[in-house]
Protein backbone atom coordinates (compact mmCIF):
# COMPACT_ATOMS: atom_id res chain seq x y z
CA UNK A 1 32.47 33.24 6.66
CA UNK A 2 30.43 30.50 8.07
CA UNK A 3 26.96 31.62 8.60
CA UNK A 4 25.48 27.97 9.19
CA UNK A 5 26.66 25.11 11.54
CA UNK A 6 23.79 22.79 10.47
CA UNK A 7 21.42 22.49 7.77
CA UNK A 8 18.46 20.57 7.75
CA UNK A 9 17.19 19.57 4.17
CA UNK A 10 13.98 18.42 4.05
CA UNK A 11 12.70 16.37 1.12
CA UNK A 12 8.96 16.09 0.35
CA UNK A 13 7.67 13.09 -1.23
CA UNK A 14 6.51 14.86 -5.04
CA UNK A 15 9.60 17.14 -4.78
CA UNK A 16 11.77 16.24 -7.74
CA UNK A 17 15.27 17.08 -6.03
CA UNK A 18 17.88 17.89 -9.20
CA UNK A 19 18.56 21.50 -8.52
CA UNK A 20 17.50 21.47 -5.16
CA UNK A 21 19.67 19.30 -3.81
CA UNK A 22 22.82 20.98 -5.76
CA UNK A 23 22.09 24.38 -3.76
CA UNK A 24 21.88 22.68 -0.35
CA UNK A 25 25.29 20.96 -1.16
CA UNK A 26 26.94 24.14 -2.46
CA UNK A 27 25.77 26.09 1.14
CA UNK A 28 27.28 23.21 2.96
CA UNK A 29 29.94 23.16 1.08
CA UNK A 30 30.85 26.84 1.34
CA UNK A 31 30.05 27.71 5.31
CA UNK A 32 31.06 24.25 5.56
CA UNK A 33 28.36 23.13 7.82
CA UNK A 34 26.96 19.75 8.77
CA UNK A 35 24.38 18.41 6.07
CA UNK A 36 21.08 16.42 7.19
CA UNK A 37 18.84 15.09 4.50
CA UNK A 38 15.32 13.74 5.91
CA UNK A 39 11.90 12.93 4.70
CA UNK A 40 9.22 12.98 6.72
CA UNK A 41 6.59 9.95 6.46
CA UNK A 42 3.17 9.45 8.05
CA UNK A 43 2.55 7.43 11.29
CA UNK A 44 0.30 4.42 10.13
CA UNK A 45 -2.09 3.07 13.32
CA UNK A 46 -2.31 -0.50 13.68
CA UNK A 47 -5.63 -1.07 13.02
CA UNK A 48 -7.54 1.59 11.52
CA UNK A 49 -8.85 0.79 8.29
CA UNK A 50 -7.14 -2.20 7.70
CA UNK A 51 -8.34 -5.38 6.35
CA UNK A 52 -8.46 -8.49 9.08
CA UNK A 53 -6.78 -10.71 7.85
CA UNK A 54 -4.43 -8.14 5.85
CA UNK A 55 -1.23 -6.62 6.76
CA UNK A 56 -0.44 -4.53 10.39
CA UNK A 57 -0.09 -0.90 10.87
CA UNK A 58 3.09 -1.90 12.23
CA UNK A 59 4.46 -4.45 8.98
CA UNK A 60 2.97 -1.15 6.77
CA UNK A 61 5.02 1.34 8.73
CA UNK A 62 8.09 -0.66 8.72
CA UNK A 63 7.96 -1.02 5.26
CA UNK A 64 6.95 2.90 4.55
CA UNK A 65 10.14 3.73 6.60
CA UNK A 66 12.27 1.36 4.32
CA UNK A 67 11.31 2.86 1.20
CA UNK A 68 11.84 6.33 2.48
CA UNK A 69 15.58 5.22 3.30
CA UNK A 70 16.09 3.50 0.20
CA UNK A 71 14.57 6.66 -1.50
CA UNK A 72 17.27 9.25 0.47
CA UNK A 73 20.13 6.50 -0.03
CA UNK A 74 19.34 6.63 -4.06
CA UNK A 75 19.94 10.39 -3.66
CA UNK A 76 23.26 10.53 -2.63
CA UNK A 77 24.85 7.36 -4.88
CA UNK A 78 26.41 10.19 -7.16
CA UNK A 79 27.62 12.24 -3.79
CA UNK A 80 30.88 13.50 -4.64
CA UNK A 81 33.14 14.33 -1.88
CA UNK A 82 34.17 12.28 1.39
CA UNK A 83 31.85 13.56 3.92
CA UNK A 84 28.27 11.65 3.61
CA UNK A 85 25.11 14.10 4.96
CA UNK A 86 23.55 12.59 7.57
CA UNK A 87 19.98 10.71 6.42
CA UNK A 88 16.94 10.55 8.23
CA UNK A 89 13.59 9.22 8.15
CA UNK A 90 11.07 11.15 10.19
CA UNK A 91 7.60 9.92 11.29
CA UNK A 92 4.52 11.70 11.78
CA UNK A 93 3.40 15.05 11.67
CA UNK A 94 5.68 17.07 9.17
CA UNK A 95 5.31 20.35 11.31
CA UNK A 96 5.97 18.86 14.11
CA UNK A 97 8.81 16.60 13.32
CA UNK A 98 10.40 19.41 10.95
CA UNK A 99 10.69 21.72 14.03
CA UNK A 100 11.73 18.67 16.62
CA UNK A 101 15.29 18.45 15.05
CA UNK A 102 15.69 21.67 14.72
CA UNK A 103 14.89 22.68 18.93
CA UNK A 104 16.92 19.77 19.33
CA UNK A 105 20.27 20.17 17.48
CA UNK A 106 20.30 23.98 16.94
């Protein structure tokens, strides 16, 4: 019985992920549905609040997004199985770029 086509996991930045992540895999796994892990990081303005002769929004956003990649590929070095879930980084608004994928892709 395949209930799901696609799920979406969602990992929040304080979430600590052991059993979590087991149960999303296991769903997958039995309506054997496409996985997508993301994270969703804040949109850093050039500009605002930052020093003159410090670092750009852009250089600090670059590097957020790095981490956050780094962060979902450290996740899923012990990923047993051939087929790799999908990783994404997501900026801005959590809401709104939680629900964007989801309109999107179905």
């Amino acid at each position: 019985m395949k209930r799901f086509k696609k799920i979406l996991y969602i990992r929040q930045a304080n979430e600590k992920v052991g059993s979590n992540l087991a149960r999303v895999r296991s769903l997958a796994d039995n309506n054997q549905a496409e996985l997508c892990l993301a994270t969703v990081v804040p949109d850093i303005r050039g500009g605002f609040g930052l020093p003159p002769d410090g670092p750009t929004g852009t250089t600090l956003q670059t590097q957020v997004i790095a981490d956050a990649r780094t962060e979902l590929s450290s996740l899923l070095q012990d990923w047993p199985g051939e087929s790799m879930p999908q990783q994404r980084v997501l900026v801005g608004n959590d809401y709104i770029q939680i629900i964007r994928p989801v309109l999107r892709n179905g």
